[in-house]
C-alpha atoms as a PDB file:
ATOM      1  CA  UNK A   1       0.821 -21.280 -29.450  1.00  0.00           C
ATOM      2  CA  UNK A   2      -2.225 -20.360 -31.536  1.00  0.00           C
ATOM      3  CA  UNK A   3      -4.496 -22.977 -33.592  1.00  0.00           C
ATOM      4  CA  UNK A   4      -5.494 -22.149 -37.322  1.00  0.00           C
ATOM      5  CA  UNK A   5      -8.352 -22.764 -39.250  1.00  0.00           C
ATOM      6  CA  UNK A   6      -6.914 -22.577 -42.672  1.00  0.00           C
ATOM      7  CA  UNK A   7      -9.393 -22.787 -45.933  1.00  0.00           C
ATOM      8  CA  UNK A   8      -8.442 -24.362 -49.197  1.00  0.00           C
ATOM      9  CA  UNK A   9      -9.597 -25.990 -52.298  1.00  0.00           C
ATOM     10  CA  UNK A  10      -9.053 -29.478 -53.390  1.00  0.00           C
ATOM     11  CA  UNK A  11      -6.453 -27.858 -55.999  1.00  0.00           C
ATOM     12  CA  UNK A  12      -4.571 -25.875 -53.430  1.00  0.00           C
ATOM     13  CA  UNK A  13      -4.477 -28.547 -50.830  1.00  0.00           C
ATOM     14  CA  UNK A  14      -2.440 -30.989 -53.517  1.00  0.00           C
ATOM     15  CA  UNK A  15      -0.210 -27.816 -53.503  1.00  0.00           C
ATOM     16  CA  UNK A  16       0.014 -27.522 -49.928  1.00  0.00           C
ATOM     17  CA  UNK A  17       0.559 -31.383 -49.574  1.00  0.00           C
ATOM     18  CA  UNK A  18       3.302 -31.385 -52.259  1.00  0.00           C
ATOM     19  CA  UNK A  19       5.588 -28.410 -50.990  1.00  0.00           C
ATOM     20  CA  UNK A  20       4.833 -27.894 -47.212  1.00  0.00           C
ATOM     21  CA  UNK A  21       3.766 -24.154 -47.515  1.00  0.00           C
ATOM     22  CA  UNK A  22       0.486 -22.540 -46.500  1.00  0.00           C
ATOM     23  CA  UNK A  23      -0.025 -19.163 -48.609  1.00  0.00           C
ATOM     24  CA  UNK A  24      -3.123 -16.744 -48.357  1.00  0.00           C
ATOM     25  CA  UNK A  25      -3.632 -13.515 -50.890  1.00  0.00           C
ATOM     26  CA  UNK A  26      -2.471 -10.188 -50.241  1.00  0.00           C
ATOM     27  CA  UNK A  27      -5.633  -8.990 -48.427  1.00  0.00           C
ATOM     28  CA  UNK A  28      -5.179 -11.424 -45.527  1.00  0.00           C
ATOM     29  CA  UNK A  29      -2.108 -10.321 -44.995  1.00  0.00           C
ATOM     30  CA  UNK A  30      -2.488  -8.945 -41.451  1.00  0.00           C
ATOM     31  CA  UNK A  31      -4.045 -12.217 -40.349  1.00  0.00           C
ATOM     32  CA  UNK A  32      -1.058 -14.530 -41.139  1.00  0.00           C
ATOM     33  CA  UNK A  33       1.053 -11.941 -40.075  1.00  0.00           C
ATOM     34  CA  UNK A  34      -0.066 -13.526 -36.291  1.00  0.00           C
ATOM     35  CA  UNK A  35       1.249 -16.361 -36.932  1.00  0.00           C
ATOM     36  CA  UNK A  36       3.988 -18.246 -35.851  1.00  0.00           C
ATOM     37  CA  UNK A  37       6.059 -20.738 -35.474  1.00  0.00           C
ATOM     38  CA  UNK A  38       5.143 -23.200 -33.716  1.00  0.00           C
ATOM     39  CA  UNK A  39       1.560 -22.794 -34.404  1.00  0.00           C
ATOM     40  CA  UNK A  40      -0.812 -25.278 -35.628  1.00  0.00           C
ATOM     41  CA  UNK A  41      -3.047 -25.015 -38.730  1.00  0.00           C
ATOM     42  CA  UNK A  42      -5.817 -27.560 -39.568  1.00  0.00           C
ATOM     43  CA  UNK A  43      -6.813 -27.564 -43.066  1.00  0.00           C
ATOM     44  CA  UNK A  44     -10.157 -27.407 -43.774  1.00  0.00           C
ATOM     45  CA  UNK A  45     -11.004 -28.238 -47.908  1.00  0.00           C
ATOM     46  CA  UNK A  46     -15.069 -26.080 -48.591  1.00  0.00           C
ATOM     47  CA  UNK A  47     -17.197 -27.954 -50.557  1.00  0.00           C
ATOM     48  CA  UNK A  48     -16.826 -28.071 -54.128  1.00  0.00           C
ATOM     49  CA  UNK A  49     -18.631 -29.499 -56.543  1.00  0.00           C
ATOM     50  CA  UNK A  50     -16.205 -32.005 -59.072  1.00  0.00           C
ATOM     51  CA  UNK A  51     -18.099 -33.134 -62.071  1.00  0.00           C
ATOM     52  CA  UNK A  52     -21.530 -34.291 -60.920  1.00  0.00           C
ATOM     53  CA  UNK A  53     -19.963 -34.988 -57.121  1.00  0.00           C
ATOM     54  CA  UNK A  54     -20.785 -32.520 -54.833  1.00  0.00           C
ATOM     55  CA  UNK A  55     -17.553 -32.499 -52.218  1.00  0.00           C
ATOM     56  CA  UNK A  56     -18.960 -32.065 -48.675  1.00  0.00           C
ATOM     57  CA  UNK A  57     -16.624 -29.420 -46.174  1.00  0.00           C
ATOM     58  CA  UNK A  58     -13.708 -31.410 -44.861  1.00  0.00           C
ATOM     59  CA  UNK A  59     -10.738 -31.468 -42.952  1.00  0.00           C
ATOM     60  CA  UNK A  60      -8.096 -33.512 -44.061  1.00  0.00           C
ATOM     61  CA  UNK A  61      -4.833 -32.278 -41.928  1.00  0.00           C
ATOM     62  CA  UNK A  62      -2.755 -30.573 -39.190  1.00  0.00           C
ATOM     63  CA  UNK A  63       0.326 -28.955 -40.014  1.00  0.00           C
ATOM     64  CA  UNK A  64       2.956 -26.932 -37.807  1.00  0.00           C
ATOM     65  CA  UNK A  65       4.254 -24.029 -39.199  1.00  0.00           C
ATOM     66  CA  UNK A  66       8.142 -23.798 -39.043  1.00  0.00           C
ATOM     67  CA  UNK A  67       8.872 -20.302 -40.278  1.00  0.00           C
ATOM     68  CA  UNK A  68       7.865 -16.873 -40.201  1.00  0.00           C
ATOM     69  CA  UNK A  69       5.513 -15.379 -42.646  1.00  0.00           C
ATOM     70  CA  UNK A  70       7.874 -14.275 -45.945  1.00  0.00           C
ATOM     71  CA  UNK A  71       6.554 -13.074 -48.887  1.00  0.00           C
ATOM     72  CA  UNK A  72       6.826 -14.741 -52.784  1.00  0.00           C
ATOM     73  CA  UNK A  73       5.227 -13.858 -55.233  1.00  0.00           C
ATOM     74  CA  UNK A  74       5.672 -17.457 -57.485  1.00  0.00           C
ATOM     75  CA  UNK A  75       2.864 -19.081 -59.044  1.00  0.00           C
ATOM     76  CA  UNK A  76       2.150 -22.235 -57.108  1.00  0.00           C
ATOM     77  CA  UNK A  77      -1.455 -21.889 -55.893  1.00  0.00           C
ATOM     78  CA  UNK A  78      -4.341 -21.901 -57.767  1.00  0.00           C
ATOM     79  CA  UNK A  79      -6.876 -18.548 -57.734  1.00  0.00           C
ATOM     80  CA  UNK A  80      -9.378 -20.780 -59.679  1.00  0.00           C
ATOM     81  CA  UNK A  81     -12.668 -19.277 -58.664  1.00  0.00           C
ATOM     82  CA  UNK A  82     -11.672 -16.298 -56.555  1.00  0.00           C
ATOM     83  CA  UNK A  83     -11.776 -12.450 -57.512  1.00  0.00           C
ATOM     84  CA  UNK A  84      -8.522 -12.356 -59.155  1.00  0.00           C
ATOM     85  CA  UNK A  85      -5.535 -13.865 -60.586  1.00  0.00           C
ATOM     86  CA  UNK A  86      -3.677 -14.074 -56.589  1.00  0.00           C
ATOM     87  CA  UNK A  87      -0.638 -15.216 -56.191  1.00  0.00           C
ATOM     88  CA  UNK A  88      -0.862 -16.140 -52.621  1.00  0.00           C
ATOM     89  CA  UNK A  89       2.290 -14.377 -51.878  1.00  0.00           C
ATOM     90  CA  UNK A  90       2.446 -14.298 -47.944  1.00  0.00           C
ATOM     91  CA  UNK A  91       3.187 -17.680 -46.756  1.00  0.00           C
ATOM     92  CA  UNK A  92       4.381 -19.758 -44.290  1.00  0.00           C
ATOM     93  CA  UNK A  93       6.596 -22.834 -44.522  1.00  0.00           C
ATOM     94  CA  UNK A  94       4.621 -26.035 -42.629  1.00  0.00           C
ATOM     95  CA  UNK A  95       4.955 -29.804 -41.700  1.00  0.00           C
ATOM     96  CA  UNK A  96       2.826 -32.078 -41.551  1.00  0.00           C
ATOM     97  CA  UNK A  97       1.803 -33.291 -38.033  1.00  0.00           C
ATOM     98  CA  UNK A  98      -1.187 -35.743 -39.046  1.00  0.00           C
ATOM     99  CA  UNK A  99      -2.934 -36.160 -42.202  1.00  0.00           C
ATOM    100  CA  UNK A 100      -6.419 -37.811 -42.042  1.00  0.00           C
ATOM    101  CA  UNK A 101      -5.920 -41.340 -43.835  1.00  0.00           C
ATOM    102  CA  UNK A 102      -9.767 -40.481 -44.478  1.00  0.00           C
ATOM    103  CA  UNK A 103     -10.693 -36.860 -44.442  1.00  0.00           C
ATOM    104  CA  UNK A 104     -13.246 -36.092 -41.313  1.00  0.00           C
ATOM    105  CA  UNK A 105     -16.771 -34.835 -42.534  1.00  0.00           C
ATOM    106  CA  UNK A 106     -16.960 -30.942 -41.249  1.00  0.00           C
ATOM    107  CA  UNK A 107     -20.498 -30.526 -40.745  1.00  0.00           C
ATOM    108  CA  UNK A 108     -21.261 -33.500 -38.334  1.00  0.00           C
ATOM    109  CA  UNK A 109     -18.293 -31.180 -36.279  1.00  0.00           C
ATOM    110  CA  UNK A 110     -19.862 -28.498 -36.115  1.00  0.00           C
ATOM    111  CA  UNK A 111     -22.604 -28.623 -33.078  1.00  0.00           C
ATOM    112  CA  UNK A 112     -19.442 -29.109 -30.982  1.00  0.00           C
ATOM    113  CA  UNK A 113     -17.222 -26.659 -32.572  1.00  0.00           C
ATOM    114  CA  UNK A 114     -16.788 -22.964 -30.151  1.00  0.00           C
ATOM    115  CA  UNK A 115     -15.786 -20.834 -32.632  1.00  0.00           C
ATOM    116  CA  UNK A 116     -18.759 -21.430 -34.558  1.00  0.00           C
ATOM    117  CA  UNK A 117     -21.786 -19.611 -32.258  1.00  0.00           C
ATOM    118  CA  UNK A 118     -24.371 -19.750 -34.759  1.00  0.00           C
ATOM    119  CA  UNK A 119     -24.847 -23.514 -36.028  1.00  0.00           C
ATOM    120  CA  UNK A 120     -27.607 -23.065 -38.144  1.00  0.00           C
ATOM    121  CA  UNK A 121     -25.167 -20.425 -40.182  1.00  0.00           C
ATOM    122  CA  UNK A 122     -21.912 -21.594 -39.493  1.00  0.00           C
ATOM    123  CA  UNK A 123     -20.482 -21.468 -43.249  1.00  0.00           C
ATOM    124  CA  UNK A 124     -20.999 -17.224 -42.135  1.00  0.00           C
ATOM    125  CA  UNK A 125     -18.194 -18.034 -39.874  1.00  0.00           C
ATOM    126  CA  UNK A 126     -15.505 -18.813 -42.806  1.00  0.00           C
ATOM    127  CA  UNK A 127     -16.670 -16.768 -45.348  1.00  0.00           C
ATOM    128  CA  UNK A 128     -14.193 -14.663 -47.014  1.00  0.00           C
ATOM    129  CA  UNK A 129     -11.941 -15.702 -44.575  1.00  0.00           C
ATOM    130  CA  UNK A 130      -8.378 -17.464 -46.282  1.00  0.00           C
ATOM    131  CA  UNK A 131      -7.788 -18.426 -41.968  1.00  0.00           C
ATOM    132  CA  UNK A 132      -9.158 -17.915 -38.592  1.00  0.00           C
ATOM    133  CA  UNK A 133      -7.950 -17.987 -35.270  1.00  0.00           C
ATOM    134  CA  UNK A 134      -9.733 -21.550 -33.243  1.00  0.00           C
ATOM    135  CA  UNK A 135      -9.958 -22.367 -29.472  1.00  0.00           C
ATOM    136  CA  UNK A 136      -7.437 -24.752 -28.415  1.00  0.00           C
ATOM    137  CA  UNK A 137     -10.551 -26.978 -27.312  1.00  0.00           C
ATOM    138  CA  UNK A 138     -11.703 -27.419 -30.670  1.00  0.00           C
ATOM    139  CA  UNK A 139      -8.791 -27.978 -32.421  1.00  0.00           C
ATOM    140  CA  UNK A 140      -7.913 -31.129 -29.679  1.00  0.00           C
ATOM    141  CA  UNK A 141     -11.472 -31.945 -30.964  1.00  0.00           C
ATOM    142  CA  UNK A 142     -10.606 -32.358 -33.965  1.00  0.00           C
ATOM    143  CA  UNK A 143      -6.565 -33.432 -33.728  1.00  0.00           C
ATOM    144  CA  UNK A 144      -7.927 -36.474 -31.628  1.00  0.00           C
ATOM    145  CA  UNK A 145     -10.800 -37.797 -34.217  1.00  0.00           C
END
């Protein structure tokens, strides 16, 4: 079993919520091509800023993926804000295995996070990334907050 670091928006996470599938964009394609069933993804929401409100990084779920990657091309994500007009068209389906009743703060996480080895630029460690792979200790880390 592998764990999942999967990165959203507030928009695609109502999405993801709403019909129990986790989709990334065709150049990630190779990454969720490792994943299976079985596996765990936490969702991770990046800061946005909503009206005035500036959204800090947050995680606000853990999800098990029941299927194997397919491919659809249907418009259910939103590419607000990214490089093109993506469909998000390799997916996997998921269910939820906890959702935060209050989503956990990221940042206060990340001094004891291992996959992130430089803290003082840790956001370098997502960037341009739709998922990465997580140690299993830091995803009990955050599964048992």
């Amino acid at each position: 079993m592998k764990y999942w670091l999967c990165i959203t928006t507030e928009e695609n996470w109502r999405v993801i919520r709403e019909k129990n599938v986790w989709g990334v964009p065709e150049r990630h394609k190779n990454t969720i091509a490792k994943v299976k069933p079985g596996d765990k993804l936490v969702i991770y929401v990046k800061q946005e800023r909503v009206k005035d409100e500036v959204k800090e990084p947050r995680i606000v779920a853990v999800y098990e993926v029941v299927s194997e990657p397919f491919k659809d091309s249907t418009q259910i994500f939103s590419s607000k804000g990214l490089r093109s007009n993506e469909t998000f068209p390799w997916r996997v389906k998921i269910k939820p295995v906890k959702v935060f009743d209050e989503p956990v703060e990221f940042k206060p996480l990340i001094p004891k996070l291992k996959f992130i080895t430089n803290k003082k630029k840790w956001s370098g460690h997502l960037m341009g990334k739709a998922m990465r792979e997580i140690p299993e200790d830091d995803f009990k880390l955050i599964f048992n907050l």
